[in-house]
C-alpha atoms as a PDB file:
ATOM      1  CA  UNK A   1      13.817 -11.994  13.569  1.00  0.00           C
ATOM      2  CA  UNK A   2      12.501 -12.545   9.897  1.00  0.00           C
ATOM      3  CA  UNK A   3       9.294 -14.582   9.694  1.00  0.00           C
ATOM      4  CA  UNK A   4      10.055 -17.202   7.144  1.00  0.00           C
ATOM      5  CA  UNK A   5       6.522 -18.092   6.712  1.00  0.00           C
ATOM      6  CA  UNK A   6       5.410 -14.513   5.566  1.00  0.00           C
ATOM      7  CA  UNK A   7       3.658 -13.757   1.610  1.00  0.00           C
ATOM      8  CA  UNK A   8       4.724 -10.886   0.164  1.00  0.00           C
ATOM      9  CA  UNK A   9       6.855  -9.038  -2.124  1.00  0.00           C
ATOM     10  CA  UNK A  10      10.274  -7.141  -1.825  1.00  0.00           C
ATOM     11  CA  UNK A  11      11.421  -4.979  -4.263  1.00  0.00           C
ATOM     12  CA  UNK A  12      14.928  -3.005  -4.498  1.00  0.00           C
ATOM     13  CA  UNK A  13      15.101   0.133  -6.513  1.00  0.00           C
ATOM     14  CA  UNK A  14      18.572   1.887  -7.077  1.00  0.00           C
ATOM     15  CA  UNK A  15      16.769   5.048  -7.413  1.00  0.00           C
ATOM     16  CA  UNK A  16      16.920   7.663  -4.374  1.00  0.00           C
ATOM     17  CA  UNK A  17      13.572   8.131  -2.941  1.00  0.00           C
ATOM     18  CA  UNK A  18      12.399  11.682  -3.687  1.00  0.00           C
ATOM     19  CA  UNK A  19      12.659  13.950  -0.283  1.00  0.00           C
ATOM     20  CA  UNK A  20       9.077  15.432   0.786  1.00  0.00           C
ATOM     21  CA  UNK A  21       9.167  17.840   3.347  1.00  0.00           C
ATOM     22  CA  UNK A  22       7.807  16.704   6.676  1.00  0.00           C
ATOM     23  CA  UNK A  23       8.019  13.529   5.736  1.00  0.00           C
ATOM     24  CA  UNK A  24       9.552  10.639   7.633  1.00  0.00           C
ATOM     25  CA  UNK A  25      11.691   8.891   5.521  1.00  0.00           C
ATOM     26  CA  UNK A  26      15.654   9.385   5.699  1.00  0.00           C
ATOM     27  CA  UNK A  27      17.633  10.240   2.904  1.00  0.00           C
ATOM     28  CA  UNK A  28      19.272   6.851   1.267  1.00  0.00           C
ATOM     29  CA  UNK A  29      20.735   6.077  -2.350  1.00  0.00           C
ATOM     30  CA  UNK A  30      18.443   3.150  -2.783  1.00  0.00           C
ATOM     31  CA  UNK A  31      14.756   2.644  -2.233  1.00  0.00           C
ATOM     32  CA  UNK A  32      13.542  -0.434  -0.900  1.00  0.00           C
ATOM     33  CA  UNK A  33       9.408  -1.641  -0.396  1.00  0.00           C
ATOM     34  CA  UNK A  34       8.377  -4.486   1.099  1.00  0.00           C
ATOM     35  CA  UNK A  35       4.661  -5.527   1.452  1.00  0.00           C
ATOM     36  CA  UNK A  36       3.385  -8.440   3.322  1.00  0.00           C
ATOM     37  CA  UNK A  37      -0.037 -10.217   4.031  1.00  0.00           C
ATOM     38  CA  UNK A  38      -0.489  -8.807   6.918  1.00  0.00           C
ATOM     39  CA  UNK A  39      -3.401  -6.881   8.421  1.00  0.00           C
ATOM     40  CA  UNK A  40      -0.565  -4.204  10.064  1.00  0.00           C
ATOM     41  CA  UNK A  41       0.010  -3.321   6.109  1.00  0.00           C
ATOM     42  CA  UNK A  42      -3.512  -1.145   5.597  1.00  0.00           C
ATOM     43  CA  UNK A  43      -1.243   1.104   7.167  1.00  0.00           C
ATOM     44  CA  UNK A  44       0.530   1.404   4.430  1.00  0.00           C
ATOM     45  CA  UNK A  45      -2.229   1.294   2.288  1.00  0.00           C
ATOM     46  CA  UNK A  46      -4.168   4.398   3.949  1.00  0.00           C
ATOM     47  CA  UNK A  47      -1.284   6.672   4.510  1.00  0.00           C
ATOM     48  CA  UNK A  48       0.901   5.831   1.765  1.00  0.00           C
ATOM     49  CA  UNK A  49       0.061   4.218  -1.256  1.00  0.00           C
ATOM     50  CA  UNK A  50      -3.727   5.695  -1.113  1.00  0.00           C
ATOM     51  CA  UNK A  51      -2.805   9.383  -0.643  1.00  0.00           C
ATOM     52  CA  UNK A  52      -0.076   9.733  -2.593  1.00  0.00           C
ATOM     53  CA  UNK A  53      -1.601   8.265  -5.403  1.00  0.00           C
ATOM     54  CA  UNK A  54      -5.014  10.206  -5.135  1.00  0.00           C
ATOM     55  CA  UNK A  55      -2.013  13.590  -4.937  1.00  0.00           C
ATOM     56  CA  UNK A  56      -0.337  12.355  -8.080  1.00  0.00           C
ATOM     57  CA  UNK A  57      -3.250  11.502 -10.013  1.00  0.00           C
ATOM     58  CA  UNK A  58      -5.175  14.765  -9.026  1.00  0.00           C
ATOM     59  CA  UNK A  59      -2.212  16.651 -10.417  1.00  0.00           C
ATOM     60  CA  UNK A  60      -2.127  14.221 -13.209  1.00  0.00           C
ATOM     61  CA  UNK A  61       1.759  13.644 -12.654  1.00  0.00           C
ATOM     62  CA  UNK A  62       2.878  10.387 -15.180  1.00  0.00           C
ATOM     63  CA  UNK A  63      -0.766  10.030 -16.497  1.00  0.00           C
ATOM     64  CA  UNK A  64       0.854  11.064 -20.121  1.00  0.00           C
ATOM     65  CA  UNK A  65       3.636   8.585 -19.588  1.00  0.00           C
ATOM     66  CA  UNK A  66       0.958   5.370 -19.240  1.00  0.00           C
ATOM     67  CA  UNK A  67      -1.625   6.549 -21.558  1.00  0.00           C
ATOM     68  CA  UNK A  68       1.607   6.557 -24.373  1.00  0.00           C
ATOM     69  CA  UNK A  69       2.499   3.519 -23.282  1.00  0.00           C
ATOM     70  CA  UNK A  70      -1.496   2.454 -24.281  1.00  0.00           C
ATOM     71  CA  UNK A  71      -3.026   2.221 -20.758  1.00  0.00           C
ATOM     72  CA  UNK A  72      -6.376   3.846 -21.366  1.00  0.00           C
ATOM     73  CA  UNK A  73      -7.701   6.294 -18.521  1.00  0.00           C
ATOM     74  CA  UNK A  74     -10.145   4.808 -17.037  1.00  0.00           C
ATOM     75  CA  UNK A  75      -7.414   2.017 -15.503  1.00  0.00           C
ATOM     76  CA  UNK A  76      -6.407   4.945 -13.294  1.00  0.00           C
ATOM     77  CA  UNK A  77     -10.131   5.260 -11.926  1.00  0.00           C
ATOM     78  CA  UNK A  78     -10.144   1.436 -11.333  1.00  0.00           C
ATOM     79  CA  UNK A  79      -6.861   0.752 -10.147  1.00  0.00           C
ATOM     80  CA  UNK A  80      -7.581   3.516  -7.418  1.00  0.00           C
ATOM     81  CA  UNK A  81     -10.985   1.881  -6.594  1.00  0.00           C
ATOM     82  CA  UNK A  82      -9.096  -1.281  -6.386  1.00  0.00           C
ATOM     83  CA  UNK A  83      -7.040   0.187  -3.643  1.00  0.00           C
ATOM     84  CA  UNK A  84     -10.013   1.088  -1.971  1.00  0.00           C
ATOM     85  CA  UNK A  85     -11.491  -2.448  -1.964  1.00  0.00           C
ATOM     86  CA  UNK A  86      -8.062  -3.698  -0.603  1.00  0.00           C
ATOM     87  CA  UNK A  87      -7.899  -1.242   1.912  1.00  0.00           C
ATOM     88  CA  UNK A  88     -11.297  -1.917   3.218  1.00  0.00           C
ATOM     89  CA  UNK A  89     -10.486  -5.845   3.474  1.00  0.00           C
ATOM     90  CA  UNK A  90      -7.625  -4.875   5.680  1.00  0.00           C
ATOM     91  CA  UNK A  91      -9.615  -2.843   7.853  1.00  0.00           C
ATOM     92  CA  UNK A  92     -12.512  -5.205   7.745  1.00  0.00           C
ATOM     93  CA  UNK A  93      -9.899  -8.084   8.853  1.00  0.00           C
ATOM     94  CA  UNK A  94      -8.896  -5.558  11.589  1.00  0.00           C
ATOM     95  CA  UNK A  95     -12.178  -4.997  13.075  1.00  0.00           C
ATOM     96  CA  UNK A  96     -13.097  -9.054  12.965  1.00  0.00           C
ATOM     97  CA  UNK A  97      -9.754 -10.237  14.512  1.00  0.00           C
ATOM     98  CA  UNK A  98     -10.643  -9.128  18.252  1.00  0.00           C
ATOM     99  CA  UNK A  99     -13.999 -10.454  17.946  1.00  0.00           C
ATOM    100  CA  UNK A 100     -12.003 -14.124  16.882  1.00  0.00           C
ATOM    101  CA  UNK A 101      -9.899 -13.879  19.735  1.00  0.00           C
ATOM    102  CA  UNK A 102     -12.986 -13.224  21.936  1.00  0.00           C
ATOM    103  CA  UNK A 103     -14.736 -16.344  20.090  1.00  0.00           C
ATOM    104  CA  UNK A 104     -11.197 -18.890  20.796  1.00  0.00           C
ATOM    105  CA  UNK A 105     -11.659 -17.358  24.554  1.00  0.00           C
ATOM    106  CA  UNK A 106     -14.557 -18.659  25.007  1.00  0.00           C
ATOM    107  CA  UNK A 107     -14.305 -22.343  23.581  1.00  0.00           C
ATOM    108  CA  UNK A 108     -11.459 -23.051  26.016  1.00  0.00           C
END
């Protein structure tokens, strides 16, 4: 079932996903992401959103798009150490959580 209680964000996108080869995702007309606070997402973060923007941006794929649209460059270098910082929380949440269980062992 559908936790009720989750935070997050869902967002729908009648745009096929682009094929990659070797890559895991089915074809589908539509495109569909859902993240939510929870530590199981750094996955996403590490795999996904981190390397495939560190592939775009290194090929500078859309940077002309944004910088005409008036983002300045240096967002790109901050937005990426952004995801950095996130991704490090996750994992940092990761490594603490079976030392917590250990901790609620023990009081009981």
């Amino acid at each position: 079932g559908i936790n009720a209680e989750y935070m997050g964000k869902i967002g729908l996108n009648d745009e096929p996903p682009v094929r990659i080869e070797g890559d895991d995702i089915a074809d589908s007309p539509r495109n569909v992401v859902m993240i939510a606070n929870n530590v199981a997402v750094s996955r996403v973060f590490s795999q996904r959103l981190v390397a495939k923007f560190d592939l775009m941006y290194s090929q500078r794929a859309f940077v002309h798009w944004y910088v005409g649209e008036g983002m300045e460059e240096g967002e790109f270098s901050e937005a990426r150490e952004d995801l950095g910082f996130l991704e490090k929380d996750y994992l940092d949440v990761l490594s603490e959580g079976s030392g917590d269980e250990e901790a609620e062992d023990e009081e009981f």
